[in-house]
C-alpha atoms as a PDB file:
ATOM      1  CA  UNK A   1       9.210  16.913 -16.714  1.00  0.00           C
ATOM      2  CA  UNK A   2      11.177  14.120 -16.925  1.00  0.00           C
ATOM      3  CA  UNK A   3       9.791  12.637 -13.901  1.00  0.00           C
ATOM      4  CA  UNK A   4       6.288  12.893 -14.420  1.00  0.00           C
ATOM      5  CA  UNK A   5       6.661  11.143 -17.980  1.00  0.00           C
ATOM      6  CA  UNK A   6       8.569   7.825 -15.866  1.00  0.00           C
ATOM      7  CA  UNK A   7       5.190   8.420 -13.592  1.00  0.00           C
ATOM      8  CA  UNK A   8       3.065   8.545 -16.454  1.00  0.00           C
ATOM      9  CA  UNK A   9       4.806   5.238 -17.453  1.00  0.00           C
ATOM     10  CA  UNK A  10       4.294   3.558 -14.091  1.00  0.00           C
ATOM     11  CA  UNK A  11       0.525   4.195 -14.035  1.00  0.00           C
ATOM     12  CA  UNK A  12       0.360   2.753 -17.923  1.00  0.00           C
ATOM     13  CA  UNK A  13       2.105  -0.329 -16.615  1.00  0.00           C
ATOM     14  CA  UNK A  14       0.321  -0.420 -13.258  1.00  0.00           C
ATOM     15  CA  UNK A  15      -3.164  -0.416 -15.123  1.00  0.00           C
ATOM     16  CA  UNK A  16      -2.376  -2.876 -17.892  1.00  0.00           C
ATOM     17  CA  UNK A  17      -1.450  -5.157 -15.258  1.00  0.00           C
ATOM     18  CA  UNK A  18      -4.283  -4.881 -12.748  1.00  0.00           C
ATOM     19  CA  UNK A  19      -6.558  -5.377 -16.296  1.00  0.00           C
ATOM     20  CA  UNK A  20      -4.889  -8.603 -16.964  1.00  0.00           C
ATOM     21  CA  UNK A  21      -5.651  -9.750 -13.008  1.00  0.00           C
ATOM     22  CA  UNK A  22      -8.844  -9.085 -13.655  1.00  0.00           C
ATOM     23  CA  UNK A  23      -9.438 -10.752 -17.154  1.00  0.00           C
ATOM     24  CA  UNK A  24      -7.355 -13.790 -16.730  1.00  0.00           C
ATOM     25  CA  UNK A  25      -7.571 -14.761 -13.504  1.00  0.00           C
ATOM     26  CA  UNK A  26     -10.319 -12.952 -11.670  1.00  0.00           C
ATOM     27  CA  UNK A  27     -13.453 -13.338 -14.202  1.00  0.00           C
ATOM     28  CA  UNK A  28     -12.232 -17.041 -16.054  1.00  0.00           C
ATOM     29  CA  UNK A  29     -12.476 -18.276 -12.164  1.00  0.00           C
ATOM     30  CA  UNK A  30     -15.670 -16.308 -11.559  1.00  0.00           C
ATOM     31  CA  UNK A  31     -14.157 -15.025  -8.002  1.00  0.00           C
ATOM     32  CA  UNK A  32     -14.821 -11.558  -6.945  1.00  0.00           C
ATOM     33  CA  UNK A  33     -12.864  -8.399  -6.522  1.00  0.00           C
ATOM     34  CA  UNK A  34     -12.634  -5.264  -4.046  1.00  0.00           C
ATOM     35  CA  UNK A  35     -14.019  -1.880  -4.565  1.00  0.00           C
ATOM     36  CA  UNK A  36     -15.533  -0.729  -8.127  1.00  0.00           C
ATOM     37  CA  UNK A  37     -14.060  -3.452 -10.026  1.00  0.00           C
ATOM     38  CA  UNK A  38     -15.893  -5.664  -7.648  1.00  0.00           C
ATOM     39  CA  UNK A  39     -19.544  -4.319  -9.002  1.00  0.00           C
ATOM     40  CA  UNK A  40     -17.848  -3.734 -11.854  1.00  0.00           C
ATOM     41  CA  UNK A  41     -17.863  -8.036 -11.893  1.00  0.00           C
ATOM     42  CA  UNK A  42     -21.251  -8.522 -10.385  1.00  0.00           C
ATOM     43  CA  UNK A  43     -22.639  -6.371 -13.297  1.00  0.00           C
ATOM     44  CA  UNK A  44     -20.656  -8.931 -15.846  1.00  0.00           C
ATOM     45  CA  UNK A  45     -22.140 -11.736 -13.966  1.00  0.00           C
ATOM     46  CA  UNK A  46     -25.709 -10.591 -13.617  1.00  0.00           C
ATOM     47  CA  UNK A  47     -26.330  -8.972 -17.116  1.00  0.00           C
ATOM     48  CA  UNK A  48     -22.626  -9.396 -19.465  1.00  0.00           C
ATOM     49  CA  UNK A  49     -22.119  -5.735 -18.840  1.00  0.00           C
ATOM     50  CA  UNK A  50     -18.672  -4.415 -20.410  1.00  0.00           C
ATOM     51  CA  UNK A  51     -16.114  -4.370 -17.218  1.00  0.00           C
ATOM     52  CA  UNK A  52     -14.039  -1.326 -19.052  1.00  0.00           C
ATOM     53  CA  UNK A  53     -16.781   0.755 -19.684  1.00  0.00           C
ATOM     54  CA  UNK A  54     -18.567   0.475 -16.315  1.00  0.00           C
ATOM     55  CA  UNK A  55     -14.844   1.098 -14.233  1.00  0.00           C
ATOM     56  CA  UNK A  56     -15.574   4.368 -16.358  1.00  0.00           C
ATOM     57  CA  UNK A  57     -18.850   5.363 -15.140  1.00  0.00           C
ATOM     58  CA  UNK A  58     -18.111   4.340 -11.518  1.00  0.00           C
ATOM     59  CA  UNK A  59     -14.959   5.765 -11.155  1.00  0.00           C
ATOM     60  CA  UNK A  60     -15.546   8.999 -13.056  1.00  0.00           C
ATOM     61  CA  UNK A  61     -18.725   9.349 -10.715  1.00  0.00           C
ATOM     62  CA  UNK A  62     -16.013   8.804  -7.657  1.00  0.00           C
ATOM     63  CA  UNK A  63     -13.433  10.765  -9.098  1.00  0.00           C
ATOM     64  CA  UNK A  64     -15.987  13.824  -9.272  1.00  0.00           C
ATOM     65  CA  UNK A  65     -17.287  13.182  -5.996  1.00  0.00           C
ATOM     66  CA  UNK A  66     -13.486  12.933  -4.183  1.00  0.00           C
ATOM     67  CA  UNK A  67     -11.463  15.064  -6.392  1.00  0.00           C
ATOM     68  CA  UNK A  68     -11.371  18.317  -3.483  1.00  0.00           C
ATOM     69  CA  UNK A  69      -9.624  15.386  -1.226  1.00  0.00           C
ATOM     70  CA  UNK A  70      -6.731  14.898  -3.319  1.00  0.00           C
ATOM     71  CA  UNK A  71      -4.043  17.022  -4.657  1.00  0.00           C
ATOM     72  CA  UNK A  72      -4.175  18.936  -8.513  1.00  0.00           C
ATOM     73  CA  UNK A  73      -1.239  16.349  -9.646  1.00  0.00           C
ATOM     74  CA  UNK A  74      -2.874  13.275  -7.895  1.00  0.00           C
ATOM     75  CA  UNK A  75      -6.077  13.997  -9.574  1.00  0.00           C
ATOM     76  CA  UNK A  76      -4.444  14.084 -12.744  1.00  0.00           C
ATOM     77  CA  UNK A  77      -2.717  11.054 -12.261  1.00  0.00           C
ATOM     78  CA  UNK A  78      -5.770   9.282 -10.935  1.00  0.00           C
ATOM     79  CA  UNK A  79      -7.972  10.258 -14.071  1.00  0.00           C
ATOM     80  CA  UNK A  80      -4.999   9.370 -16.427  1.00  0.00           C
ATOM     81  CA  UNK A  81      -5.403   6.021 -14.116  1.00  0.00           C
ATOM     82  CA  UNK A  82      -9.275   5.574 -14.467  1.00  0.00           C
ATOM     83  CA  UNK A  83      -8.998   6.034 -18.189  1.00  0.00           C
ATOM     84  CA  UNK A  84      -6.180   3.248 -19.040  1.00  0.00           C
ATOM     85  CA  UNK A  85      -7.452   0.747 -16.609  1.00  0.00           C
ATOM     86  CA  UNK A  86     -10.514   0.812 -18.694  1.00  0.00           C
ATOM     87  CA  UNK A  87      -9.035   0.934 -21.558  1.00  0.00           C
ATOM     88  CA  UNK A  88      -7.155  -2.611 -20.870  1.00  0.00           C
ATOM     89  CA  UNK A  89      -9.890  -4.070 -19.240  1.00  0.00           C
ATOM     90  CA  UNK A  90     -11.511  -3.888 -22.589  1.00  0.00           C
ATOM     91  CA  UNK A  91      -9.098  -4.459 -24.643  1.00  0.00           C
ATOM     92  CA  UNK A  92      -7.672  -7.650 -22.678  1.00  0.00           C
ATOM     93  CA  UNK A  93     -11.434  -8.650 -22.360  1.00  0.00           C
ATOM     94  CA  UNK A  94     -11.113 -11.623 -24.501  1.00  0.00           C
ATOM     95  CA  UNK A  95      -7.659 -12.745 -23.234  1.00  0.00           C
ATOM     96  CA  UNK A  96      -7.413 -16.002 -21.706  1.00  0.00           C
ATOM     97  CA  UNK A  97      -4.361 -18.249 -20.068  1.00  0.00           C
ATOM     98  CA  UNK A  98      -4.759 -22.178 -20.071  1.00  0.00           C
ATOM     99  CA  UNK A  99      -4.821 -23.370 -16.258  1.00  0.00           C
ATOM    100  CA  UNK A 100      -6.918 -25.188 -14.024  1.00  0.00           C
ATOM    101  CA  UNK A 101      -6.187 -24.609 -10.734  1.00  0.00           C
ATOM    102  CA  UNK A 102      -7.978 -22.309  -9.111  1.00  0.00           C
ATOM    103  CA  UNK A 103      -5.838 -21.775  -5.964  1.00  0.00           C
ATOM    104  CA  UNK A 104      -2.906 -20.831  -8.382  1.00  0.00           C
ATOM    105  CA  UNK A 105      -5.128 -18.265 -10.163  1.00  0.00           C
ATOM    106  CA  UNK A 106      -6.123 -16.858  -7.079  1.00  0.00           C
ATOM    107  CA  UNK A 107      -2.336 -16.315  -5.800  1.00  0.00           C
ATOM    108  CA  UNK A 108      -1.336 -14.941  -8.855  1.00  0.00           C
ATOM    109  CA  UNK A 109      -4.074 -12.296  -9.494  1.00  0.00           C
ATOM    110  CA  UNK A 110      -3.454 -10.753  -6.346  1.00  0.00           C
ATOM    111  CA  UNK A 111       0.309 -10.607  -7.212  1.00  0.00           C
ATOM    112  CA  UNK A 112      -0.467  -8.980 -10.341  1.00  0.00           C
ATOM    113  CA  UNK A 113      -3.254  -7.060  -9.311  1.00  0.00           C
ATOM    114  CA  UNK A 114      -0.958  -5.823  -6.472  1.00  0.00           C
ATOM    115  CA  UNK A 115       1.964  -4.797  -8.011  1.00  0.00           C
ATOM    116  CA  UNK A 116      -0.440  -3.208 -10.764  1.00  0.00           C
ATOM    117  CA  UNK A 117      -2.257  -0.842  -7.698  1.00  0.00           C
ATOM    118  CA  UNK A 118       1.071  -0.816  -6.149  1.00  0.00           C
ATOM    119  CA  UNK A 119       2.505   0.460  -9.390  1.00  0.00           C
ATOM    120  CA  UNK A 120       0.213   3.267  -9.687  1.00  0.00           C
ATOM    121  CA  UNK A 121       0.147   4.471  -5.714  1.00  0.00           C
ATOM    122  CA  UNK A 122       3.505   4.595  -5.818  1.00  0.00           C
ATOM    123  CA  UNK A 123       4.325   7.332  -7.953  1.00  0.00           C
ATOM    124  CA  UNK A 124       1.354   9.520  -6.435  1.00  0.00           C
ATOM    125  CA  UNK A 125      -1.781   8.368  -8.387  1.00  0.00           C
ATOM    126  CA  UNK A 126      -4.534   5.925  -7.739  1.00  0.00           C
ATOM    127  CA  UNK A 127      -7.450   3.632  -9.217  1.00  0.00           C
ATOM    128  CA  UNK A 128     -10.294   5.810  -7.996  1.00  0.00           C
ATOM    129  CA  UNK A 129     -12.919   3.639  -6.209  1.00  0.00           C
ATOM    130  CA  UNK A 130     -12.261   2.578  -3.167  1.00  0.00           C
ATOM    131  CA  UNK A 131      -8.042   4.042  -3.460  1.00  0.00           C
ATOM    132  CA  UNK A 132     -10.281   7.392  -2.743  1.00  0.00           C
ATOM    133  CA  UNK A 133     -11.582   6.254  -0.040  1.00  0.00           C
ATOM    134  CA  UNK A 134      -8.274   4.598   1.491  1.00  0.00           C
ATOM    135  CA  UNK A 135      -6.855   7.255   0.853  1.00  0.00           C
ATOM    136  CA  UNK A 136      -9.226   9.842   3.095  1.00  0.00           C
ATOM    137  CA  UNK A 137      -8.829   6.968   5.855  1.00  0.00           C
ATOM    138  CA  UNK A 138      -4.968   7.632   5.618  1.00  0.00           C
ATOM    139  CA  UNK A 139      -5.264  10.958   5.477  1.00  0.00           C
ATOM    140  CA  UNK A 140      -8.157  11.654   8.480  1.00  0.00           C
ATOM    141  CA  UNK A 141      -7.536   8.931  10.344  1.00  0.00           C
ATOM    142  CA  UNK A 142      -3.979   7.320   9.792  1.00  0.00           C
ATOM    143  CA  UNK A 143      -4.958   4.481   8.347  1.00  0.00           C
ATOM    144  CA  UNK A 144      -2.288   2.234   6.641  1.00  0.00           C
ATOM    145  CA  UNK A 145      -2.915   2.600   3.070  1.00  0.00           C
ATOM    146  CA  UNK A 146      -3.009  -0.767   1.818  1.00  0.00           C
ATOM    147  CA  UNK A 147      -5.261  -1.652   4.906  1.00  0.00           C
ATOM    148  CA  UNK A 148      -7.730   0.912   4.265  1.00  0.00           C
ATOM    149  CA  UNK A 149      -8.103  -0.929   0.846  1.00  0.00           C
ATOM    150  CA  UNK A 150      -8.402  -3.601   2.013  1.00  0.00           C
ATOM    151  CA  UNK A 151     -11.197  -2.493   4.650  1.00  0.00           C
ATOM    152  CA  UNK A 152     -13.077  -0.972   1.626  1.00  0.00           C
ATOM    153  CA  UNK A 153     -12.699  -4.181  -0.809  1.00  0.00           C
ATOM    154  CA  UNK A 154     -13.737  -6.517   1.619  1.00  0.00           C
ATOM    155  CA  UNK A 155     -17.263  -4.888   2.171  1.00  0.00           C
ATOM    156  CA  UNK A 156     -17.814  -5.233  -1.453  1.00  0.00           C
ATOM    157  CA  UNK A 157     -16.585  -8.772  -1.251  1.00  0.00           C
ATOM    158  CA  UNK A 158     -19.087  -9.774   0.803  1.00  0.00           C
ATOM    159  CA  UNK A 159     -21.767  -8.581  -0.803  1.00  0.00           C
ATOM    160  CA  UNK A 160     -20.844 -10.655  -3.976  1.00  0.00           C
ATOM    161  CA  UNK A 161     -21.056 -13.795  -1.649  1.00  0.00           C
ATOM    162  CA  UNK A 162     -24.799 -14.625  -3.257  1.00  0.00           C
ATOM    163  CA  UNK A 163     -23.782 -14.552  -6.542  1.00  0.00           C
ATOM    164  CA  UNK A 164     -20.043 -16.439  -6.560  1.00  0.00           C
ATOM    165  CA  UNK A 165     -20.793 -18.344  -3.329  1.00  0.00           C
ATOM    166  CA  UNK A 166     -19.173 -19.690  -0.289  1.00  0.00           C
ATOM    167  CA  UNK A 167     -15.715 -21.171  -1.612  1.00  0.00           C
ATOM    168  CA  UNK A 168     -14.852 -18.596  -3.714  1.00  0.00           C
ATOM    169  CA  UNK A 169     -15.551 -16.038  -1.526  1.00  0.00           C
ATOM    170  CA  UNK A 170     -12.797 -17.393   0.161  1.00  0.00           C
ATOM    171  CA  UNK A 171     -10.836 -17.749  -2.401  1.00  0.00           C
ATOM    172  CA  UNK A 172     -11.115 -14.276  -3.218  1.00  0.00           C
ATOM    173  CA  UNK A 173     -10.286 -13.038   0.326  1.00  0.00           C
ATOM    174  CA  UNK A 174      -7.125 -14.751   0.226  1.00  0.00           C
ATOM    175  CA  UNK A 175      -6.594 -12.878  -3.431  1.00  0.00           C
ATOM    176  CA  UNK A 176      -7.031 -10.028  -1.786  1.00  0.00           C
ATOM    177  CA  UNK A 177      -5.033  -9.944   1.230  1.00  0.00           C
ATOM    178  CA  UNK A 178      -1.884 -11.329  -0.937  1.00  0.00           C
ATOM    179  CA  UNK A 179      -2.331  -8.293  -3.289  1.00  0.00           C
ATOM    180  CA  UNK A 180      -2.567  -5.868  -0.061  1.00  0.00           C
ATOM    181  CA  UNK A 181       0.855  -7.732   0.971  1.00  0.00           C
ATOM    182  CA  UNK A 182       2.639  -7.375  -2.917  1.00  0.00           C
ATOM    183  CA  UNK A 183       1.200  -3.876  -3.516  1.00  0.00           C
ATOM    184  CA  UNK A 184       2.842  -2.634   0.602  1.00  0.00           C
ATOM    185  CA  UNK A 185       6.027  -4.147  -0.790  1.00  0.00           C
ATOM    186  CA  UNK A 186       5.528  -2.371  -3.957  1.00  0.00           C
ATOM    187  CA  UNK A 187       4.551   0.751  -2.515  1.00  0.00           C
ATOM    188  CA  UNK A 188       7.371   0.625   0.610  1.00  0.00           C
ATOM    189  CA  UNK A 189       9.876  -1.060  -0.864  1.00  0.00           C
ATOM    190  CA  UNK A 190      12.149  -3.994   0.374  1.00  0.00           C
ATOM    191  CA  UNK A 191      14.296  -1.799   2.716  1.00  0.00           C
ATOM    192  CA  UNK A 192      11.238  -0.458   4.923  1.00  0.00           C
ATOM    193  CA  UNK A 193      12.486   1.812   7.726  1.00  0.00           C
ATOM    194  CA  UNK A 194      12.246   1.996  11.369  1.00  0.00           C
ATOM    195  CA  UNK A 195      12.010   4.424  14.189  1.00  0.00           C
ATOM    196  CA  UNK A 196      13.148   3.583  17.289  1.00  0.00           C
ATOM    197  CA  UNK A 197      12.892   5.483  20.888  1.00  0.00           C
ATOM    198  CA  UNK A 198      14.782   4.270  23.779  1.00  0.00           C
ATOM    199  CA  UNK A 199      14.460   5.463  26.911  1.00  0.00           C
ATOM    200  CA  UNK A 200      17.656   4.326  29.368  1.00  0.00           C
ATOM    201  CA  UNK A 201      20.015   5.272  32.173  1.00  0.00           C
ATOM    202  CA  UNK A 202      22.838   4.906  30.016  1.00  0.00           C
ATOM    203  CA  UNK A 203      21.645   7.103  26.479  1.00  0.00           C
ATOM    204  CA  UNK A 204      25.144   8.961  26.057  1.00  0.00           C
ATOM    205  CA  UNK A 205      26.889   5.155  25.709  1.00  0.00           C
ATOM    206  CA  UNK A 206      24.361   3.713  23.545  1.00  0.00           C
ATOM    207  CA  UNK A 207      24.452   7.187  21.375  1.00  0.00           C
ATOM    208  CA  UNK A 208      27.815   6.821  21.058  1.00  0.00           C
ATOM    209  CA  UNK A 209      28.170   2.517  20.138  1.00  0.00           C
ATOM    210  CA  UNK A 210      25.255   3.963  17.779  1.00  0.00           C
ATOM    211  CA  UNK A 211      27.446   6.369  16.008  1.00  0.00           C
ATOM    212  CA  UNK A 212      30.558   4.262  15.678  1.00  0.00           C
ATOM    213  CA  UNK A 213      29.159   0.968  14.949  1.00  0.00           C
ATOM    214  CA  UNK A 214      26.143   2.152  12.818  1.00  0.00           C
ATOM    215  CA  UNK A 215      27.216   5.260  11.631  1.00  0.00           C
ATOM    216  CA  UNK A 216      23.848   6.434  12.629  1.00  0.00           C
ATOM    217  CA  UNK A 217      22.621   9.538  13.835  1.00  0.00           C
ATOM    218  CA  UNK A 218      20.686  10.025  16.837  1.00  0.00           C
ATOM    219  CA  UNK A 219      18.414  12.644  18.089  1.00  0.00           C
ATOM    220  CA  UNK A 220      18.181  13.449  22.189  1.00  0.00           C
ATOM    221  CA  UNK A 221      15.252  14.579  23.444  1.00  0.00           C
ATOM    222  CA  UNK A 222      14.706  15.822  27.288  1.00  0.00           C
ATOM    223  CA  UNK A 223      11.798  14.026  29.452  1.00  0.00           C
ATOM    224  CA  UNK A 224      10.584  13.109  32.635  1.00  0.00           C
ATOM    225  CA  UNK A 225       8.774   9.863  33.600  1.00  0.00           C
ATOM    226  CA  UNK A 226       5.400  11.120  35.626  1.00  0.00           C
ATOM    227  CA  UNK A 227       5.691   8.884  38.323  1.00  0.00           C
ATOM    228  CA  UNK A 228       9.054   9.028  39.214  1.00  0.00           C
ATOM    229  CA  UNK A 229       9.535  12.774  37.775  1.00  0.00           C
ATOM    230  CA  UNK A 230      13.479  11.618  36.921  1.00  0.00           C
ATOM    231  CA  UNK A 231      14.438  13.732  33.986  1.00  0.00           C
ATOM    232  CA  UNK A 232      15.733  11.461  31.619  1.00  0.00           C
ATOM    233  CA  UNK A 233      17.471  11.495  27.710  1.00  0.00           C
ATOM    234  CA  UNK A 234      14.944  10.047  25.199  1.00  0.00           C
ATOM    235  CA  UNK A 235      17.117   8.815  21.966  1.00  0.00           C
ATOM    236  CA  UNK A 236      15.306   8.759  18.463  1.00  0.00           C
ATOM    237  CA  UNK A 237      16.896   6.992  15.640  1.00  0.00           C
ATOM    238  CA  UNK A 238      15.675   6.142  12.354  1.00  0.00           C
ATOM    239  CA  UNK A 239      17.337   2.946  10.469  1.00  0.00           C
ATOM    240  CA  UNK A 240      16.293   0.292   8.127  1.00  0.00           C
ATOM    241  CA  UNK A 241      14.344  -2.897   9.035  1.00  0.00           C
ATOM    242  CA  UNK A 242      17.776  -5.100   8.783  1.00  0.00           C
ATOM    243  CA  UNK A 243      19.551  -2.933  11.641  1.00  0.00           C
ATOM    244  CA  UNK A 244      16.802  -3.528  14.101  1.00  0.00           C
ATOM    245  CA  UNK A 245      18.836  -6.376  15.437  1.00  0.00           C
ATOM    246  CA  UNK A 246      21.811  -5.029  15.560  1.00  0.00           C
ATOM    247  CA  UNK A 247      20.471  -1.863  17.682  1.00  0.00           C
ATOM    248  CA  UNK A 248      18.973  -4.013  19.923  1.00  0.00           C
ATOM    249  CA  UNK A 249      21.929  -6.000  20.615  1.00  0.00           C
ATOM    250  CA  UNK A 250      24.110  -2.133  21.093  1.00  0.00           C
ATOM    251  CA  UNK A 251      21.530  -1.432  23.765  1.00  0.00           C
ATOM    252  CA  UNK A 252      21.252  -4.632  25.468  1.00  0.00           C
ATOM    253  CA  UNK A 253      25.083  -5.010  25.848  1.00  0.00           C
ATOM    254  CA  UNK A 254      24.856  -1.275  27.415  1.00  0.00           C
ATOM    255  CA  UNK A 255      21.571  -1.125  29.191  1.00  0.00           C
ATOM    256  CA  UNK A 256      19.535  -4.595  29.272  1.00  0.00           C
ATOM    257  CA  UNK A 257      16.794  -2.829  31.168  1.00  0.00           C
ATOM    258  CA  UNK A 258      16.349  -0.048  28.102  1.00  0.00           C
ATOM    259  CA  UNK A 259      13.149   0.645  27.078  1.00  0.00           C
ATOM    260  CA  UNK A 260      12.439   0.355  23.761  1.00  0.00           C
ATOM    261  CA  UNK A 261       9.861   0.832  21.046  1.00  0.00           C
ATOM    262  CA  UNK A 262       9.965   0.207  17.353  1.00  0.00           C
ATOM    263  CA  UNK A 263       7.571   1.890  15.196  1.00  0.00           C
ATOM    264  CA  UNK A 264       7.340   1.174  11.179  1.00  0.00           C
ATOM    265  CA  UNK A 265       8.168   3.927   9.228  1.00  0.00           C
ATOM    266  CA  UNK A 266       6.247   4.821   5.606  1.00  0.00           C
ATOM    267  CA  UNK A 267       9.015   7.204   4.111  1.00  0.00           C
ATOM    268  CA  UNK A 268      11.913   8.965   4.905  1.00  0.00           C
ATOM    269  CA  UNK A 269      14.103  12.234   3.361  1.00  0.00           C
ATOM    270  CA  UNK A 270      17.198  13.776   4.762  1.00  0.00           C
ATOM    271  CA  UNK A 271      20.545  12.911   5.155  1.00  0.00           C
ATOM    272  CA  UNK A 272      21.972   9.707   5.214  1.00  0.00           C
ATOM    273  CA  UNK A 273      18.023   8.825   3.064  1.00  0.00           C
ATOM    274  CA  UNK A 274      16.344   9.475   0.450  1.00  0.00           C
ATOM    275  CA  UNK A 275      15.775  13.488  -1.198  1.00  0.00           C
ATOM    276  CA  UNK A 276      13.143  14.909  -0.725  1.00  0.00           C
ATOM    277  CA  UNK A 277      11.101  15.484  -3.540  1.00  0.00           C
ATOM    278  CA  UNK A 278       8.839  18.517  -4.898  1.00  0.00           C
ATOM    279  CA  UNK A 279       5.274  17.089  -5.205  1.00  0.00           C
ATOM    280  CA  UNK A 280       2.754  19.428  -6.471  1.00  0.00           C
END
């Protein structure tokens, strides 16, 4: 219980913040947005149409539309989502912050709007729009979250190129792909992890340098490669994005004609990590 009220928290926070990208820096600058709040902008351009109250109608249409795709406590989340981001995107309609400079607006809406979205993917929820449809990429295809978003955003981007024009089109790609940066970070955290494989003729030394030097564990799998049919040891270790270079130099000093490949890892449970955690 006490959990889901900190997550409850997160989204509240997460939404206030992405309304306040949107009302001070987004619309004052007349750039464009990503996803529903993107039409939800070309609507207040065209014909002065409430921002709040059309994220309600869009996303509620989404949300009904997507809702099978995501899980009973992610749909609650996401409508708990839908409703505040509204909410502060009316009430912070008239808000306003005194600066000029457009290329400074720009950076910081998409670090607010970032860690806002970042905020409320995080603990398991999302903004509806196009967060449903990232997430189905992720989900179907493997697609990196914040990427899919991004993928999503940009085609409604685009489109709003005839009404904000050339330069602040750009402008607002550049918004974008800095909040796809802050809201990874948010979601990942600063100490993303790594998997490694390494293939080598020498896997019971570097296991071993592994073990005492890294106090790492390591996982041996059998193989073969299919030219040479040579049954080999395959080792698998997991560590955090700072001990990359340190494993690297452990394997060199052992085997400098390793194989190795390094492959970013989203989350990670067990020992020596984080717990895993009930999500229903």
């Amino acid at each position: 219980m006490k959990k889901r009220v900190i997550d409850i928290v997160f989204i509240i926070i997460g939404s206030f913040l992405f309304a306040l990208g949107v009302n001070l820096f987004i619309i004052p600058n007349e750039l464009g947005e990503g996803g529903v709040t993107g039409i939800t902008i070309i609507a207040y351009y065209l014909f002065k149409w409430s921002p709040g109250l059309v994220n309600l109608v869009l996303n509620s249409i989404l949300l009904l539309v997507g809702y099978k795709f995501l899980s009973k406590l992610t749909t609650v989340y996401t409508i708990i989502a839908v409703i505040f981001n509204s909410l502060f995107l009316h009430l912070t309609e008239g808000w306003s912050i005194s600066s000029n400079e457009i290329v400074v607006n720009s950076i910081f809406g998409g670090v607010i709007i970032g860690v806002g979205i970042g905020l409320i993917i995080r603990v398991g929820g999302t903004s509806a729009g196009s967060v449903i449809l990232a997430k189905l990429t992720h989900k179907y295809l493997g697609w990196n979250l914040s990427y899919g978003l991004l993928f999503f955003d940009l085609i409604v981007v685009f489109s709003s190129y005839f009404i904000i024009g050339a330069e602040k089109l750009m402008l607002t790609i550049m918004m974008l792909y800095i909040a796809t940066k802050v809201m990874q970070f948010i979601i990942e955290g600063i100490n993303s992890k790594k998997a490694i494989t390494i293939i080598s003729n020498e896997p019971d030394k570097i296991a071993q340098q592994v073990n005492n030097e890294m106090h790492r564990g390591v996982t041996v799998f059998s193989g073969s490669g299919y030219y040479t049919k040579a049954q080999k040891d395959i080792l698998y270790i997991v560590i955090s994005s700072q001990e990359v270079v340190k494993l690297k130099n452990i394997v060199k000093e052992v085997d400098k004609d390793a194989f190795i490949a390094i492959h970013d890892v989203r989350d990670v449970f067990g020992l020596g990590f984080g717990e895993i955690v009930k999500a229903d």
